[in-house]
C-alpha atoms as a PDB file:
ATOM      1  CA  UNK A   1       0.000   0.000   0.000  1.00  0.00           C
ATOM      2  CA  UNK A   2       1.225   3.429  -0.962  1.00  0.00           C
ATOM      3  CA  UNK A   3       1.942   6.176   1.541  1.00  0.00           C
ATOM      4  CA  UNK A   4      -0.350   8.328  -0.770  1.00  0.00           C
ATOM      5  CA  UNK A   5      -3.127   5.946  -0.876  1.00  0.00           C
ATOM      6  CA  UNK A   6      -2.742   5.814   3.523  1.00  0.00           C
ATOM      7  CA  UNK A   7      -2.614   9.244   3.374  1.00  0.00           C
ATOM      8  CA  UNK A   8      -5.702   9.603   1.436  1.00  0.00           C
ATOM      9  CA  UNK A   9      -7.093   6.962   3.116  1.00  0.00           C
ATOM     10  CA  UNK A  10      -6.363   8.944   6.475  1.00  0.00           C
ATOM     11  CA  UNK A  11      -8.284  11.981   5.242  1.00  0.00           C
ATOM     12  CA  UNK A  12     -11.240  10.083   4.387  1.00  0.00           C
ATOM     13  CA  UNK A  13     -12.044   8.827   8.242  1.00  0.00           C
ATOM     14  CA  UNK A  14     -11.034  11.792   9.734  1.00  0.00           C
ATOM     15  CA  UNK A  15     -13.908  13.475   7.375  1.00  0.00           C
ATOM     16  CA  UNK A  16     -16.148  10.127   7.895  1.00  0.00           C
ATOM     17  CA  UNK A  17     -15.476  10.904  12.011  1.00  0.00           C
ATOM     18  CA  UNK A  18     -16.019  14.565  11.686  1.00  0.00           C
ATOM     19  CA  UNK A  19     -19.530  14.460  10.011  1.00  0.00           C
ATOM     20  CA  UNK A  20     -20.721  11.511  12.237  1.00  0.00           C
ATOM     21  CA  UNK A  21     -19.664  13.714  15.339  1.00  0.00           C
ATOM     22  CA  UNK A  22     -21.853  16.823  13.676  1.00  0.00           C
ATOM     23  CA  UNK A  23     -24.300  14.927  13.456  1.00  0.00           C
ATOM     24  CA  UNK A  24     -24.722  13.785  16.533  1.00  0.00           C
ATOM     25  CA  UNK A  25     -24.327  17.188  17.555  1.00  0.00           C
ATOM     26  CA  UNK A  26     -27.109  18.697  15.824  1.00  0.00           C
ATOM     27  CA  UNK A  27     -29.206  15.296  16.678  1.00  0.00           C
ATOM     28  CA  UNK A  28     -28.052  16.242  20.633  1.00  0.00           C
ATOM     29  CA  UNK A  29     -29.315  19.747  19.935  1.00  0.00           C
ATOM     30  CA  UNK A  30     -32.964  18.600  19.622  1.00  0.00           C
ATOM     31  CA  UNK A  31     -33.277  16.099  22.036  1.00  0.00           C
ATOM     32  CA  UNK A  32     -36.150  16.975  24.179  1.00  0.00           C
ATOM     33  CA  UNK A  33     -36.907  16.488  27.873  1.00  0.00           C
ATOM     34  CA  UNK A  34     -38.912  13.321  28.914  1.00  0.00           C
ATOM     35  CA  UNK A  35     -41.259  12.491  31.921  1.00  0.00           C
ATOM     36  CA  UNK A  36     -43.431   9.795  32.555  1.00  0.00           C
ATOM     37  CA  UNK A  37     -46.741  10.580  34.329  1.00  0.00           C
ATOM     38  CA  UNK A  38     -48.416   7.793  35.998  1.00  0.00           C
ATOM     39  CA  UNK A  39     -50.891   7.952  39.397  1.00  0.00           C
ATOM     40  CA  UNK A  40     -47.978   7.962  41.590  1.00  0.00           C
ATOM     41  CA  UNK A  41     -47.265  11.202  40.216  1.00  0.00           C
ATOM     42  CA  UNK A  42     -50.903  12.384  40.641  1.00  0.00           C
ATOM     43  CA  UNK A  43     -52.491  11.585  37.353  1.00  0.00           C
ATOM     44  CA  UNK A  44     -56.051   9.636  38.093  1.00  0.00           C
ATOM     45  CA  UNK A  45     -55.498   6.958  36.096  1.00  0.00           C
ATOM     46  CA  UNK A  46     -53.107   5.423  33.887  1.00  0.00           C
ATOM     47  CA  UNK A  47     -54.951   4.770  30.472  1.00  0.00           C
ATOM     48  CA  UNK A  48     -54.483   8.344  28.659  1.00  0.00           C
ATOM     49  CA  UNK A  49     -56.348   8.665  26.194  1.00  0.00           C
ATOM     50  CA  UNK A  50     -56.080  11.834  24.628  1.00  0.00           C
ATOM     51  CA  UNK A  51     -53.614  15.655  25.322  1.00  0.00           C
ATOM     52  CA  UNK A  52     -54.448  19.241  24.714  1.00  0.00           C
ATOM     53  CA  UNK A  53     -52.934  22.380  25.584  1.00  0.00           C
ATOM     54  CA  UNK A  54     -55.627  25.339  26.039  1.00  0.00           C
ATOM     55  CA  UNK A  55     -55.228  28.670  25.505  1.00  0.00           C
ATOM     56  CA  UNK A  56     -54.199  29.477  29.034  1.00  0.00           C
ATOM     57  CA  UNK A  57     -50.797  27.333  28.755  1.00  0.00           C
ATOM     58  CA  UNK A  58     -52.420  24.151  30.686  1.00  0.00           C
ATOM     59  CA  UNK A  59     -52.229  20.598  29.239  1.00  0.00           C
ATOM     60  CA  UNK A  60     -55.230  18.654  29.508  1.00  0.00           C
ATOM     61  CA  UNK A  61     -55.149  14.751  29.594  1.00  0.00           C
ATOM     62  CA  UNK A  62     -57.955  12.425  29.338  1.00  0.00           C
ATOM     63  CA  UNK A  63     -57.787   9.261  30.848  1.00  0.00           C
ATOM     64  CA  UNK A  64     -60.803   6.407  31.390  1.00  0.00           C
ATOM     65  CA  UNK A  65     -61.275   7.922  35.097  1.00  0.00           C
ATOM     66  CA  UNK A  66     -61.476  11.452  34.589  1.00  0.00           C
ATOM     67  CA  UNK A  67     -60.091  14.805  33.090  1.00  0.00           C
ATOM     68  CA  UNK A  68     -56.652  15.696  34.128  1.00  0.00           C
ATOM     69  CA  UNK A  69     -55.033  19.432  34.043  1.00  0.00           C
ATOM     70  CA  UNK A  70     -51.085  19.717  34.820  1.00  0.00           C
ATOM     71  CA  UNK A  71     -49.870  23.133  35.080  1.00  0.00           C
ATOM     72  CA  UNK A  72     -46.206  22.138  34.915  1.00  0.00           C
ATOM     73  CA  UNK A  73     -45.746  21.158  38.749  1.00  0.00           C
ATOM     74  CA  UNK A  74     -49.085  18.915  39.652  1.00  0.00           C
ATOM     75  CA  UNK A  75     -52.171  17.789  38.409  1.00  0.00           C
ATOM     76  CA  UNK A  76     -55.798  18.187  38.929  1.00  0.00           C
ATOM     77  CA  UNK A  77     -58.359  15.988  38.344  1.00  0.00           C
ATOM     78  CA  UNK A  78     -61.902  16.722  37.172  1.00  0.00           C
ATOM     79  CA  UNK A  79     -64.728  13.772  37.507  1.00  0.00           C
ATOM     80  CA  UNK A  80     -68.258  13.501  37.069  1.00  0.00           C
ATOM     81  CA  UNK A  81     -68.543  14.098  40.892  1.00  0.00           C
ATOM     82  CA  UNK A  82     -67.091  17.384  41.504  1.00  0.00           C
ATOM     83  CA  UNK A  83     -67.229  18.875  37.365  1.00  0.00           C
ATOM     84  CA  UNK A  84     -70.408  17.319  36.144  1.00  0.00           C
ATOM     85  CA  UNK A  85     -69.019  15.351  33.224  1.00  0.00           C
ATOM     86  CA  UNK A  86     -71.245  12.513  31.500  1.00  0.00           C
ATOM     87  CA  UNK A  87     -68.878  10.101  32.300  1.00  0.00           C
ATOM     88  CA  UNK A  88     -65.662   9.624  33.708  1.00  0.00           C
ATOM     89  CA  UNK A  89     -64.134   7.525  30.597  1.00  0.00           C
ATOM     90  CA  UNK A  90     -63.347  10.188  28.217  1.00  0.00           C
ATOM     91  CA  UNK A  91     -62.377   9.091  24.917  1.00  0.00           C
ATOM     92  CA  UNK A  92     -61.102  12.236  23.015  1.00  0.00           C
ATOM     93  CA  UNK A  93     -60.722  16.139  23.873  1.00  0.00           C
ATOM     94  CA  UNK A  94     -60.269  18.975  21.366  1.00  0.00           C
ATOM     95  CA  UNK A  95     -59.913  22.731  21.518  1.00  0.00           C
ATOM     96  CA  UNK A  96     -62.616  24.497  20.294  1.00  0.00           C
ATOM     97  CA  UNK A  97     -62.122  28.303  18.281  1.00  0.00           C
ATOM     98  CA  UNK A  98     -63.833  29.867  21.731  1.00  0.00           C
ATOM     99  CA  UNK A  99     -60.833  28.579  23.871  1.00  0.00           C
ATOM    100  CA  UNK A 100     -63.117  25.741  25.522  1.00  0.00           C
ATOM    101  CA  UNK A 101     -62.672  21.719  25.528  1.00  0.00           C
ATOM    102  CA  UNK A 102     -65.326  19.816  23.682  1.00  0.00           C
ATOM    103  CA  UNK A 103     -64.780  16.156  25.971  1.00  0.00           C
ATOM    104  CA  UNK A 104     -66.050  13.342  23.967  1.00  0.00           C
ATOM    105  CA  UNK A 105     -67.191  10.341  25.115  1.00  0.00           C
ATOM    106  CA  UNK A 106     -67.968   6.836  23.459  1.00  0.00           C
ATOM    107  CA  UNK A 107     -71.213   4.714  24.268  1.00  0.00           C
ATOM    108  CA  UNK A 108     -70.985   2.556  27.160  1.00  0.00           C
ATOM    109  CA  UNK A 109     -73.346   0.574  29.398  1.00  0.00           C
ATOM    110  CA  UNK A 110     -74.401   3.495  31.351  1.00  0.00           C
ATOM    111  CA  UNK A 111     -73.333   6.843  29.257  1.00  0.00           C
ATOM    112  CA  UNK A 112     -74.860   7.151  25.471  1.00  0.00           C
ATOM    113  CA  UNK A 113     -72.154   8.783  23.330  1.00  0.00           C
ATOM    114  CA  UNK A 114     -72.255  12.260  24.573  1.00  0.00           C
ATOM    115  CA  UNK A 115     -69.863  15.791  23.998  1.00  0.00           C
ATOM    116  CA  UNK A 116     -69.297  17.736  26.781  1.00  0.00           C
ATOM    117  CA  UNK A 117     -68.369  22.090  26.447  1.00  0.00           C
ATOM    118  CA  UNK A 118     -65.332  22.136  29.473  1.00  0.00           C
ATOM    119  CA  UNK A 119     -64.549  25.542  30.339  1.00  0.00           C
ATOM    120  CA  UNK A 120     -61.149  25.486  32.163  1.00  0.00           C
ATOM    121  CA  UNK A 121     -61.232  29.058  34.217  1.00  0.00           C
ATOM    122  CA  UNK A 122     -64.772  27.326  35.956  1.00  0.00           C
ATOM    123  CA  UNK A 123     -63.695  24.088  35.786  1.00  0.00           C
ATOM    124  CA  UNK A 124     -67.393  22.900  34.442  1.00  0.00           C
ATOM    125  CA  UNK A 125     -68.982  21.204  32.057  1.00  0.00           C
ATOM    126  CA  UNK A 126     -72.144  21.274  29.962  1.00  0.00           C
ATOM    127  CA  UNK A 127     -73.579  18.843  27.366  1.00  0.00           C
ATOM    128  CA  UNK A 128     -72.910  20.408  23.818  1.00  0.00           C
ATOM    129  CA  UNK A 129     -76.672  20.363  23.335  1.00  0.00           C
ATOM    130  CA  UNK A 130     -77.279  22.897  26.220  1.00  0.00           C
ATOM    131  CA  UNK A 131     -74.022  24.434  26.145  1.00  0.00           C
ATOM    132  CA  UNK A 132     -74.447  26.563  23.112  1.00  0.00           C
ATOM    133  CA  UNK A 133     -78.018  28.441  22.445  1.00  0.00           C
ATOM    134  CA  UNK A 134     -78.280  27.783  18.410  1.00  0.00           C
ATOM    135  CA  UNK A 135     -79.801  24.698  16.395  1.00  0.00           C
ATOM    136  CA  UNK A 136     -77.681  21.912  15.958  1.00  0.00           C
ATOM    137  CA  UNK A 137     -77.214  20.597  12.100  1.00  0.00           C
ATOM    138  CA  UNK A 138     -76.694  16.830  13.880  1.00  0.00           C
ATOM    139  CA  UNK A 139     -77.811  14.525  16.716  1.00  0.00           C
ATOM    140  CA  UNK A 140     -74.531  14.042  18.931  1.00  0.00           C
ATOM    141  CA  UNK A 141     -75.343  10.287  18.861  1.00  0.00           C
ATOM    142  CA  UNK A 142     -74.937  10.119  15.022  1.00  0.00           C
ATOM    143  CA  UNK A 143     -71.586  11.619  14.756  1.00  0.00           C
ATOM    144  CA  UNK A 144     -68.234   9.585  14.468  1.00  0.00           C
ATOM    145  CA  UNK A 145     -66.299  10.922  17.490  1.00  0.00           C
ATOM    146  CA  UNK A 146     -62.956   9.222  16.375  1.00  0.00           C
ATOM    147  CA  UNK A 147     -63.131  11.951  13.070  1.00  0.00           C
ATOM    148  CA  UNK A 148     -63.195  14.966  15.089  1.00  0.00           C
ATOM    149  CA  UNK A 149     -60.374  17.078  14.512  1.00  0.00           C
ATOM    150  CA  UNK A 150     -58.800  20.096  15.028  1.00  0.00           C
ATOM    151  CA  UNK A 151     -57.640  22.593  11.779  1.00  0.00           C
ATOM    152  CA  UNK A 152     -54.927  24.232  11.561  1.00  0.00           C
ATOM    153  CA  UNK A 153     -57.514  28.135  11.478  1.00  0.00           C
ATOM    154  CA  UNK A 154     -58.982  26.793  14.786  1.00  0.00           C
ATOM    155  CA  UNK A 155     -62.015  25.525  13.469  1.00  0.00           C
ATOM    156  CA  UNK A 156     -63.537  21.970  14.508  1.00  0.00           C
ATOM    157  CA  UNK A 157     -64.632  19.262  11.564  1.00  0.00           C
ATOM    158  CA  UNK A 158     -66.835  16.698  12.655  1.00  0.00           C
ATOM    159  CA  UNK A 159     -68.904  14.052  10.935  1.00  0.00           C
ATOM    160  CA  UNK A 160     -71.949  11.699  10.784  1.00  0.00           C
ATOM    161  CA  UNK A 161     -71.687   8.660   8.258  1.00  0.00           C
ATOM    162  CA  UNK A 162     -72.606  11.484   5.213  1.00  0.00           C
ATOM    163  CA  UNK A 163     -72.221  14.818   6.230  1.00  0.00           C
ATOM    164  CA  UNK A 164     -68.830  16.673   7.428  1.00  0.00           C
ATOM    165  CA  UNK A 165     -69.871  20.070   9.995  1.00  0.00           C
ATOM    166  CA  UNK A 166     -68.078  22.685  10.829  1.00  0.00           C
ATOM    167  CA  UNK A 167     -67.838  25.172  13.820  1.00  0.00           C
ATOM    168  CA  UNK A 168     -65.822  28.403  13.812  1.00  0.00           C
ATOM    169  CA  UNK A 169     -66.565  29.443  17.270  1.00  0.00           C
ATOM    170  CA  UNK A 170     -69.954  31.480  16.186  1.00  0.00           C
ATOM    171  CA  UNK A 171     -72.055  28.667  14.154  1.00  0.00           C
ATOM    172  CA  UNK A 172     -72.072  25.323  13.245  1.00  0.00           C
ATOM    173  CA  UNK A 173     -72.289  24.683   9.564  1.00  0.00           C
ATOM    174  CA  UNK A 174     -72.575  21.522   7.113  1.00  0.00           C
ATOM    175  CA  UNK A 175     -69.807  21.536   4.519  1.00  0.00           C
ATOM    176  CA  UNK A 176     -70.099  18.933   2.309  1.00  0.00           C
ATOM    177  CA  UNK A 177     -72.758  15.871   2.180  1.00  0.00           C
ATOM    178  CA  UNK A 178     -72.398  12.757   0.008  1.00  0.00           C
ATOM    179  CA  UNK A 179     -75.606   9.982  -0.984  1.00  0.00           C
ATOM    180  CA  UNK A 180     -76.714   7.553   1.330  1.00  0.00           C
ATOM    181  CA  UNK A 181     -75.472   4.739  -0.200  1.00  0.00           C
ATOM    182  CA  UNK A 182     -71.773   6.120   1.230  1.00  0.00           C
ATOM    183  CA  UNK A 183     -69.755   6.491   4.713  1.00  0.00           C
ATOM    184  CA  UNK A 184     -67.265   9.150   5.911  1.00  0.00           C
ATOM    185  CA  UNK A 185     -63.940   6.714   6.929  1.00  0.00           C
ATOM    186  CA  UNK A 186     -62.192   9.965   7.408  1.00  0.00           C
ATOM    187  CA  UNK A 187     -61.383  13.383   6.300  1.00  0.00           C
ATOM    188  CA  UNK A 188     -58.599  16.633   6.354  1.00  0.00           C
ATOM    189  CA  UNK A 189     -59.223  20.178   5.676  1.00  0.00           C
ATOM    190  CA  UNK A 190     -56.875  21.292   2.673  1.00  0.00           C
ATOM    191  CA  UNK A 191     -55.519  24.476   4.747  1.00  0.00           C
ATOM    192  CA  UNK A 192     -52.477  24.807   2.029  1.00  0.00           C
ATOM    193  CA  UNK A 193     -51.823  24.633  -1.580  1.00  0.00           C
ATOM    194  CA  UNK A 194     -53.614  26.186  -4.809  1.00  0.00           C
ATOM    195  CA  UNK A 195     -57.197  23.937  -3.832  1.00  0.00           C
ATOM    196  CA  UNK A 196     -59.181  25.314  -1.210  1.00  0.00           C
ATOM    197  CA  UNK A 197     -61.396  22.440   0.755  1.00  0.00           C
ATOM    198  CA  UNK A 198     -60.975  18.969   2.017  1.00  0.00           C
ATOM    199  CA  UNK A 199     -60.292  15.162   1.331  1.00  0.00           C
ATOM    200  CA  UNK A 200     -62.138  12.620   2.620  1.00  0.00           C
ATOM    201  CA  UNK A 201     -62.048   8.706   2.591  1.00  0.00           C
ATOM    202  CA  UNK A 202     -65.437   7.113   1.610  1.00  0.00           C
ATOM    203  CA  UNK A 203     -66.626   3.841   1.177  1.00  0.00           C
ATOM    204  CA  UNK A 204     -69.446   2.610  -1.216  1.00  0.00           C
ATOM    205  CA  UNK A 205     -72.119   0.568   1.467  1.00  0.00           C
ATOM    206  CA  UNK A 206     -73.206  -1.449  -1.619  1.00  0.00           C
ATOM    207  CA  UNK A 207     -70.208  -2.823  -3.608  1.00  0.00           C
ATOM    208  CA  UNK A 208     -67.536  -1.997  -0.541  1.00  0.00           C
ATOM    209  CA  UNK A 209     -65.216  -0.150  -2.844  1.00  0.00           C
ATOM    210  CA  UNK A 210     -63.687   2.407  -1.095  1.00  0.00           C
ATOM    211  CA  UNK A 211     -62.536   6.055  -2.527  1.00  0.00           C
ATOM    212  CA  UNK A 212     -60.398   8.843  -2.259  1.00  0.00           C
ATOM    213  CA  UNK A 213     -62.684  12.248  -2.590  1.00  0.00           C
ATOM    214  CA  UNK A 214     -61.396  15.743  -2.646  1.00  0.00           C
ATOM    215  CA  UNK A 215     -64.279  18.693  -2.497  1.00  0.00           C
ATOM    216  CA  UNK A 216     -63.940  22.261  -2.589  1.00  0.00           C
ATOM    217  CA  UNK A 217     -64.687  25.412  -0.424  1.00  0.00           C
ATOM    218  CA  UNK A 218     -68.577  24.940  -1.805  1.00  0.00           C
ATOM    219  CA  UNK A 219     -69.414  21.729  -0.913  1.00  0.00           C
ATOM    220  CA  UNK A 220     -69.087  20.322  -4.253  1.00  0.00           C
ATOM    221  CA  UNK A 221     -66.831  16.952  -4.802  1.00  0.00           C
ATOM    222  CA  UNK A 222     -64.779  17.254  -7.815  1.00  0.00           C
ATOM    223  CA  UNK A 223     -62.329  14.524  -7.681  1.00  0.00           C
ATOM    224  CA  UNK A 224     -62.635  11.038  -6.683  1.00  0.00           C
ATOM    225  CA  UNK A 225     -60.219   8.214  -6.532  1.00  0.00           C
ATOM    226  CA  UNK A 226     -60.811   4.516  -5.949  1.00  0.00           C
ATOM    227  CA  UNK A 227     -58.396   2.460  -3.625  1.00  0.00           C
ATOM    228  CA  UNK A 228     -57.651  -0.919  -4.153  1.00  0.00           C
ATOM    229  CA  UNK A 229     -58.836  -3.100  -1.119  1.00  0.00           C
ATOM    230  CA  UNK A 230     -60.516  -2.861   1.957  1.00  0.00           C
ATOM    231  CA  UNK A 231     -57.194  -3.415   4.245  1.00  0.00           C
ATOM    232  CA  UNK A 232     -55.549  -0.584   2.944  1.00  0.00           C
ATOM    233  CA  UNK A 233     -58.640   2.051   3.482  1.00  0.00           C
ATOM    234  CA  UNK A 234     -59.091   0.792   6.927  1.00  0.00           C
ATOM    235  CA  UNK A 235     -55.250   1.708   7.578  1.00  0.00           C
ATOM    236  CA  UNK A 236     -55.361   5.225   5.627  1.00  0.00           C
ATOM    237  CA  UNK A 237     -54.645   8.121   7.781  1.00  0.00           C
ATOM    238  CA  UNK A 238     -54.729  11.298   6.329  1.00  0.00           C
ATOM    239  CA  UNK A 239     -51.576  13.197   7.395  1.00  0.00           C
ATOM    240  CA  UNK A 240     -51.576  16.702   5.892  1.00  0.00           C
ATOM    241  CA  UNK A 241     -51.637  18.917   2.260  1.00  0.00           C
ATOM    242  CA  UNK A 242     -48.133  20.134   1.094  1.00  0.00           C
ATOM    243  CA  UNK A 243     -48.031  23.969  -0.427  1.00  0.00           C
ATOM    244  CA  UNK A 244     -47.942  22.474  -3.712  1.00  0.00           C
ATOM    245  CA  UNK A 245     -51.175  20.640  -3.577  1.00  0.00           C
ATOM    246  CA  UNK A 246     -49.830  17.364  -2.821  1.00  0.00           C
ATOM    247  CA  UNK A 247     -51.707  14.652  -0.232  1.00  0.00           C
ATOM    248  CA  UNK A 248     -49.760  13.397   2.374  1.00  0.00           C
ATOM    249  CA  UNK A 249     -51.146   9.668   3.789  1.00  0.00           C
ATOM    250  CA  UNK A 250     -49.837   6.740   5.101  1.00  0.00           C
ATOM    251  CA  UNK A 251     -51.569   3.160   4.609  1.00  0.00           C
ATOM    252  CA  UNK A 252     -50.525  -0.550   3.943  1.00  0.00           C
ATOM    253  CA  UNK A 253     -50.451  -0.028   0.468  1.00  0.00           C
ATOM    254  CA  UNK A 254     -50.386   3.478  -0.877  1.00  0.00           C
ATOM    255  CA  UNK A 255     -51.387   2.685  -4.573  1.00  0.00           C
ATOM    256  CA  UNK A 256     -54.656   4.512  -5.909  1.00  0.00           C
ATOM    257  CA  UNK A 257     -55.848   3.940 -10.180  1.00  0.00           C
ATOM    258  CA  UNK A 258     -58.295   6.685 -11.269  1.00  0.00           C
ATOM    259  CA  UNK A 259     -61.580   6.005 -11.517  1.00  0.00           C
ATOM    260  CA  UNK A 260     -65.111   7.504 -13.289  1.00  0.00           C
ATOM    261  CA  UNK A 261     -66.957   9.826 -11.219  1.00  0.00           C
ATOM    262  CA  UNK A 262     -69.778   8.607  -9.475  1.00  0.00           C
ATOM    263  CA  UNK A 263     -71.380  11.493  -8.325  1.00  0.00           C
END
């Protein structure tokens, strides 16, 4: 071996070493601080089911024995007992645009699915039904409580089997409805990007072929996309719309073939 070729050799793992130990550097940078919460620590019980932070700076947990707040140092706990939720179980929170908690919970032997209104500066809560003084477009028991989500503008999406709704903090409005013979699997507002809207994920009751939908700021669906098979829709999550228009999703199988419009 040739003192040139060591030499070089040399040089090349004391680069190889250098940019290794940058990056770990940078990766050291952004490590962030861990804890692990359990009831010995304070929180009521174990199974968490869902975090928020409100607009106050408080994190709010939800667990399957109550509603837990932790202000940095300890928590407090919020039950049916002492805050007048429906139920203790809670299986989802979200902020709402008018800096409350919307606590949702699933049906169980004694509780029908249900949404509480939490207001965190009283510490109470009030069935969504009572809470705010307009017409509803929905019964709470017909919506889908694991498709509620949060935008990006602060608004809420929720959905029944056919219709998406919408509340900005004022009103509740329906978005976008599709026929009968459909369900909503699951949906994302398009918040970014030239197309103004949302896509959903809808399955055909009658054939079970399942599709890919996109509709726009009126309501109206103008592009549709079948997936292949019924593993891979059951798996799609809808992660998020890039600047350029592009849909972000992860399944089993990402593969989607164009099909004809159907309505």
């Amino acid at each position: 071996m040739s003192l040139l070729y060591k030499f070089l050799l040399f040089i090349g793992l004391l680069l190889s070493f250098s940019i290794q130990a940058q990056k770990i550097e940078k990766t050291q940078a952004y490590i962030i601080k861990q804890q692990v919460f359990t009831t010995e620590e304070g929180l009521s019980n174990n199974a968490v089911t869902s975090f928020a932070q409100d607009a106050y700076g408080f994190v709010w947990m939800s667990t399957m024995d109550g509603l837990n707040r932790y202000d940095g140092h300890a928590f407090k706990i919020y039950r049916k007992q002492n805050a007048g939720l429906s139920s203790n179980n809670i299986h989802k929170i979200c902020n709402s645009p008018d800096s409350l908690l919307w606590l949702f919970y699933r049906e169980q032997i004694h509780t029908q699915r249900a949404i509480d209104v939490f207001d965190p500066i009283t510490g109470k809560a009030t069935p969504l039904e009572t809470h705010y003084k307009i017409s509803l477009p929905f019964e709470v028991t017909n919506l889908h409580f694991k498709h509620a989500i949060q935008n990006q503008d602060g608004t809420l999406w929720l959905s029944s089997s056919q219709k998406i709704f919408e509340f900005d903090g004022v009103r509740f409005e329906t978005i976008v409805e599709i026929p009968a013979t459909f369900e909503i699997n699951c949906f994302l507002k398009c918040e970014s990007g030239p197309q103004k809207g949302g896509w959903m994920v809808a399955s055909d009751l009658s054939t079970q072929h399942h599709f890919l939908l996109f509709f726009d700021a009126s309501g109206t669906i103008t592009e549709q996309r079948q997936m292949l098979t019924q593993p891979e829709v059951e798996r799609v999550q809808l992660i998020c719309v890039k600047e350029d228009g592009a849909l972000l999703y992860n399944s089993i199988r990402h593969e989607i073939k164009n099909n004809k419009r159907l309505f």
